[in-house]
PDB file of N, CA and C in Angstrom:
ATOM      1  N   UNK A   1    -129.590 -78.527  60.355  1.00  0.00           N
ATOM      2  CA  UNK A   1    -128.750 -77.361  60.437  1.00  0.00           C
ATOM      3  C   UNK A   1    -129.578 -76.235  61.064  1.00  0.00           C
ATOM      4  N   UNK A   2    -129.276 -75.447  61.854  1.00  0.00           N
ATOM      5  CA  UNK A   2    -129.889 -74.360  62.348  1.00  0.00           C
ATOM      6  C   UNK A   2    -129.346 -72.759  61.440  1.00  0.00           C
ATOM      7  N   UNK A   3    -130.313 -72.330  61.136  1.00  0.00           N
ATOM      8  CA  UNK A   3    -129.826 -71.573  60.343  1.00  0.00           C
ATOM      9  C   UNK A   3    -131.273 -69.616  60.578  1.00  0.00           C
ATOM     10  N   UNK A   4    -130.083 -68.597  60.488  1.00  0.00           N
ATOM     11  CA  UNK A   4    -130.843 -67.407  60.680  1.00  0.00           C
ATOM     12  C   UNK A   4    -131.507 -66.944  59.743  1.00  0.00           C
ATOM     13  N   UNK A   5    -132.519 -66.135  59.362  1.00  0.00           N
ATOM     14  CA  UNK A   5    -133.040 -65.650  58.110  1.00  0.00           C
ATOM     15  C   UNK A   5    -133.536 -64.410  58.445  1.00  0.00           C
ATOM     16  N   UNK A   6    -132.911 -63.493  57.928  1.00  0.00           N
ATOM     17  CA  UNK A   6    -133.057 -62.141  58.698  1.00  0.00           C
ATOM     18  C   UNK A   6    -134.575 -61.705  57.454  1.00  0.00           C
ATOM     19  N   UNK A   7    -135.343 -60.962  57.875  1.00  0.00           N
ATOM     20  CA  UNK A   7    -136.444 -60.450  57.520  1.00  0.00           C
ATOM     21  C   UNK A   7    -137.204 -61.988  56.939  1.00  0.00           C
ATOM     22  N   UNK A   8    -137.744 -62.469  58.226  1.00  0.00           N
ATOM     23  CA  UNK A   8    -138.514 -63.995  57.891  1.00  0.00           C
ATOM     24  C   UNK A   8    -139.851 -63.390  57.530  1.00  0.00           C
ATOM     25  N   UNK A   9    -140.332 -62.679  57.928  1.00  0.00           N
ATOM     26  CA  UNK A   9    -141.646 -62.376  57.640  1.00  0.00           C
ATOM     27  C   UNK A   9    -142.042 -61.545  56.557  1.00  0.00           C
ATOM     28  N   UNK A  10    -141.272 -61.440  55.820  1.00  0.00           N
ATOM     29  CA  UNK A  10    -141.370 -61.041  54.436  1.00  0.00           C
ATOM     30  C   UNK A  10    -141.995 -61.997  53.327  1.00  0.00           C
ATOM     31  N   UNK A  11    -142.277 -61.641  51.993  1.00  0.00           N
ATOM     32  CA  UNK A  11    -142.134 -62.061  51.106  1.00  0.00           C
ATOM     33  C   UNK A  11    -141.394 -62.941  50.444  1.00  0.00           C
ATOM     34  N   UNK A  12    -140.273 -63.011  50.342  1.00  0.00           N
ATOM     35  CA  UNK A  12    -139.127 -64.154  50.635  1.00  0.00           C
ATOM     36  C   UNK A  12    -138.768 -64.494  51.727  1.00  0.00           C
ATOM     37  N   UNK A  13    -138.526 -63.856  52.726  1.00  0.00           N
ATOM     38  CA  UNK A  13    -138.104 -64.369  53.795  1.00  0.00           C
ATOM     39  C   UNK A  13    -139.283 -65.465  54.019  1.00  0.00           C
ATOM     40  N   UNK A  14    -140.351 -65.152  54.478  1.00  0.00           N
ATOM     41  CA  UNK A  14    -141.077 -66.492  55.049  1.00  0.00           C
ATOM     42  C   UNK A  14    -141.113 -67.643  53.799  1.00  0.00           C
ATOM     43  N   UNK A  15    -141.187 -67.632  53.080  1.00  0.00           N
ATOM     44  CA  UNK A  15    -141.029 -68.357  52.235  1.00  0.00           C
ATOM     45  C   UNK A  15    -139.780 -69.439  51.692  1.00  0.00           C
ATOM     46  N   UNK A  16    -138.319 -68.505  52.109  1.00  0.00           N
ATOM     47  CA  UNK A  16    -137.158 -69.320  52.562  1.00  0.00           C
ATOM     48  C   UNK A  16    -137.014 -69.861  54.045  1.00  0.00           C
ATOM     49  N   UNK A  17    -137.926 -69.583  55.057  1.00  0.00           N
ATOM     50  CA  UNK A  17    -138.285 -70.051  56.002  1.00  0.00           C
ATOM     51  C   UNK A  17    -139.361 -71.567  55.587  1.00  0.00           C
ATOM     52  N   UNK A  18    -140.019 -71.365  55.176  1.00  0.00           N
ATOM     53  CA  UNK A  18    -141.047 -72.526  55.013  1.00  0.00           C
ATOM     54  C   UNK A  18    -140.483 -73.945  54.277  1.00  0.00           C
ATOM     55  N   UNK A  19    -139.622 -73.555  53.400  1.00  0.00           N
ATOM     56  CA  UNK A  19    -138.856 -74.340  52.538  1.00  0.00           C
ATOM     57  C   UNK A  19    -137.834 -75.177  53.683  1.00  0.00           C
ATOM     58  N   UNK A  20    -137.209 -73.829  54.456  1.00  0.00           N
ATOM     59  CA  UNK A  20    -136.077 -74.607  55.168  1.00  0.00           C
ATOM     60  C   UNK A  20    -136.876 -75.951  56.572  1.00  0.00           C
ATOM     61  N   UNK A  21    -137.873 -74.987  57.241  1.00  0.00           N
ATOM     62  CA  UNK A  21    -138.127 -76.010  57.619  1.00  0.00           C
ATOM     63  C   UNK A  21    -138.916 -77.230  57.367  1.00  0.00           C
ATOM     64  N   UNK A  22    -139.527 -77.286  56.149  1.00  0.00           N
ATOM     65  CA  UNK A  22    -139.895 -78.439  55.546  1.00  0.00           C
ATOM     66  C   UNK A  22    -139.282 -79.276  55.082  1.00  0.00           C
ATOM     67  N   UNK A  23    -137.909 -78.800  55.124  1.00  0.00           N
ATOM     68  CA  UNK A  23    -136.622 -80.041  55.044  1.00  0.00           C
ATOM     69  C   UNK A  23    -135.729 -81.053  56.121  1.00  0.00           C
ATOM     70  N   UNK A  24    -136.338 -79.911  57.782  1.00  0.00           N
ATOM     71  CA  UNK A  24    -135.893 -80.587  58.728  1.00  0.00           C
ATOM     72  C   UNK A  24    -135.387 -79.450  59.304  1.00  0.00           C
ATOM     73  N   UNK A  25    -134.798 -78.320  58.840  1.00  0.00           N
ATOM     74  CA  UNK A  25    -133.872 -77.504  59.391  1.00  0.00           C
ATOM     75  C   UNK A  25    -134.436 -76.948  60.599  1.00  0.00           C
ATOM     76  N   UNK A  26    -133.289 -76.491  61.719  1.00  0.00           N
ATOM     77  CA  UNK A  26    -133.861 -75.193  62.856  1.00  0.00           C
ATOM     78  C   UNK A  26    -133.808 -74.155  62.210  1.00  0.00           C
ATOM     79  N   UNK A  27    -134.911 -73.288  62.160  1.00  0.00           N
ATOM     80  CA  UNK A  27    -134.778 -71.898  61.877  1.00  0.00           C
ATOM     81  C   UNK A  27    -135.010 -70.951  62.776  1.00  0.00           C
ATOM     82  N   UNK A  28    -134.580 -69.952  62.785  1.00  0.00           N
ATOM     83  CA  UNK A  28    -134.144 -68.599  63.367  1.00  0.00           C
ATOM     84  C   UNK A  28    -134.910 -67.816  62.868  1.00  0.00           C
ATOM     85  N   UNK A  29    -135.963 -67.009  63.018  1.00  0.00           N
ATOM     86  CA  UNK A  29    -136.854 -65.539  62.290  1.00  0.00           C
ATOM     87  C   UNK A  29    -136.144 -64.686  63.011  1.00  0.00           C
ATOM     88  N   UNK A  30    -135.485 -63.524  62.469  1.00  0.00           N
ATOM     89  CA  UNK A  30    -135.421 -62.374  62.904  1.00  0.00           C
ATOM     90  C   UNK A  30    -136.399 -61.153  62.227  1.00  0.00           C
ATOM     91  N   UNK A  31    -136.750 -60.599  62.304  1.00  0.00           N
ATOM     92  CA  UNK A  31    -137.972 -59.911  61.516  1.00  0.00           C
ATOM     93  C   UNK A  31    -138.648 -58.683  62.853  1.00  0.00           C
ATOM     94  N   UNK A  32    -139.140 -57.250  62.128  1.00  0.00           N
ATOM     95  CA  UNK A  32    -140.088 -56.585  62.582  1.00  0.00           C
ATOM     96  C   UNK A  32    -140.727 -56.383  63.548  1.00  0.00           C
ATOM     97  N   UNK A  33    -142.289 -57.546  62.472  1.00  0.00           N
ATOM     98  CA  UNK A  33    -143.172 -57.783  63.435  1.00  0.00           C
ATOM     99  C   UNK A  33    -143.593 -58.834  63.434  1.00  0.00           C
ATOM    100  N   UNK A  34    -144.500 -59.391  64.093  1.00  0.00           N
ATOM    101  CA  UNK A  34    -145.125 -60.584  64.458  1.00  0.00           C
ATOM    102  C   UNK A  34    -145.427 -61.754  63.147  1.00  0.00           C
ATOM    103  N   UNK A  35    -144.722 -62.686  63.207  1.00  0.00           N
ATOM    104  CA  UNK A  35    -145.761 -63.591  62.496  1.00  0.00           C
ATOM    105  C   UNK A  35    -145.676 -65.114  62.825  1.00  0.00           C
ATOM    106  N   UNK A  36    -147.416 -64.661  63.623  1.00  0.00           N
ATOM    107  CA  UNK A  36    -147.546 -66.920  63.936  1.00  0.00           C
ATOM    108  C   UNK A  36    -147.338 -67.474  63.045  1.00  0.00           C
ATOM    109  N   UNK A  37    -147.877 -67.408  62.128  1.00  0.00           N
ATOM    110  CA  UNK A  37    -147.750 -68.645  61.326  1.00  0.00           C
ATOM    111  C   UNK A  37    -146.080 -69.441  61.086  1.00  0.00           C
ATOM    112  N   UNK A  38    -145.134 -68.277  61.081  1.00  0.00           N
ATOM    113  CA  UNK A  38    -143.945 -69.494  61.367  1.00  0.00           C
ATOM    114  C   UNK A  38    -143.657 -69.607  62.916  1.00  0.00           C
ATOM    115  N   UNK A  39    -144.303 -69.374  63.921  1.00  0.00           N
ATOM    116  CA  UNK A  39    -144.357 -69.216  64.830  1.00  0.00           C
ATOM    117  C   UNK A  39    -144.836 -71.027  64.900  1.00  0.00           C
ATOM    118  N   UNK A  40    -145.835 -71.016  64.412  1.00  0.00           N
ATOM    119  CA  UNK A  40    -146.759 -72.366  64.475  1.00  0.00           C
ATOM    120  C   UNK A  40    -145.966 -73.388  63.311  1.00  0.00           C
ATOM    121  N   UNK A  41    -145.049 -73.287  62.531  1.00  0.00           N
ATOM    122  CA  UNK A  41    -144.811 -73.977  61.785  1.00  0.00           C
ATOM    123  C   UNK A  41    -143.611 -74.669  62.730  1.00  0.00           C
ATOM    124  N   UNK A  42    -142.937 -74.083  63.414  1.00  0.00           N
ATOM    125  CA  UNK A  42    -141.906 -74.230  64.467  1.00  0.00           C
ATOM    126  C   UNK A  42    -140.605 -73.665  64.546  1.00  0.00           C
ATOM    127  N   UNK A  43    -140.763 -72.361  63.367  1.00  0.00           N
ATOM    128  CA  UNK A  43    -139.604 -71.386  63.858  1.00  0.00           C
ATOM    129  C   UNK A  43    -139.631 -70.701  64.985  1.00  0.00           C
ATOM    130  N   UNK A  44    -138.473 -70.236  64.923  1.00  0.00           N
ATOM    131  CA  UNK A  44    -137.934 -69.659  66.627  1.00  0.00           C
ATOM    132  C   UNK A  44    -138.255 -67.950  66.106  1.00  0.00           C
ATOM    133  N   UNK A  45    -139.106 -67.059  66.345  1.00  0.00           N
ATOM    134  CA  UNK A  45    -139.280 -65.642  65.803  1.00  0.00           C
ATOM    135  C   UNK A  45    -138.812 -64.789  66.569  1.00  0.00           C
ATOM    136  N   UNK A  46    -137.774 -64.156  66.907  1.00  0.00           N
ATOM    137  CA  UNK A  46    -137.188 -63.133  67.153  1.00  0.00           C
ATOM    138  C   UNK A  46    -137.500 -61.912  66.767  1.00  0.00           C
ATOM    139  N   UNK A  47    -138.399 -60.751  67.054  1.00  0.00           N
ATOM    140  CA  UNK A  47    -138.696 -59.388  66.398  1.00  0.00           C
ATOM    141  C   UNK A  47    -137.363 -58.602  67.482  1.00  0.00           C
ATOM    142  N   UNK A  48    -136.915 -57.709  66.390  1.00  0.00           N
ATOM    143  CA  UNK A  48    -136.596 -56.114  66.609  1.00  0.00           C
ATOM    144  C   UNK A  48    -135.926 -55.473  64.967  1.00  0.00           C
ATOM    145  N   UNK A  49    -135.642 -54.467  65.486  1.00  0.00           N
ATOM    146  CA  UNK A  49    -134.932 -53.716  64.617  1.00  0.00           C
ATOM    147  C   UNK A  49    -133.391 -53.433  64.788  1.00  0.00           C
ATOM    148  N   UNK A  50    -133.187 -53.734  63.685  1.00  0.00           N
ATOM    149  CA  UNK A  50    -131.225 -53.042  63.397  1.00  0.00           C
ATOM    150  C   UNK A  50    -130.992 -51.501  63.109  1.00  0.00           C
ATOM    151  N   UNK A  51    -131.884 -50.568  62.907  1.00  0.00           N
ATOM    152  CA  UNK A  51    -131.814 -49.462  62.128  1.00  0.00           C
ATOM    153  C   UNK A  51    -131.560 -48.495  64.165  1.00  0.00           C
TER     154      UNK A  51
END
């Protein structure tokens, strides 16, 4: 399933990121700022802001 997770680089967010794709899923980061590490895990990281 491909699925979005808005603020991935958070505290929960990366963490409901890590879960999802350790199950198989596509994930989506939308988030801030930068973070390889789900970058390298094989999410797709999208930065900006909504505000």
């Amino acid at each position: 399933m491909k699925v979005l997770v808005t603020g991935g680089g958070g505290f929960l967010g990366s963490a409901i990121c890590r879960q999802l794709l350790a199950r198989g899923d596509e994930v989506v980061a939308y988030q801030r700022s930068a973070a390889e590490a789900l970058e390298k895990q094989g999410a797709l990281v999208v930065r900006g802001d909504i505000t």
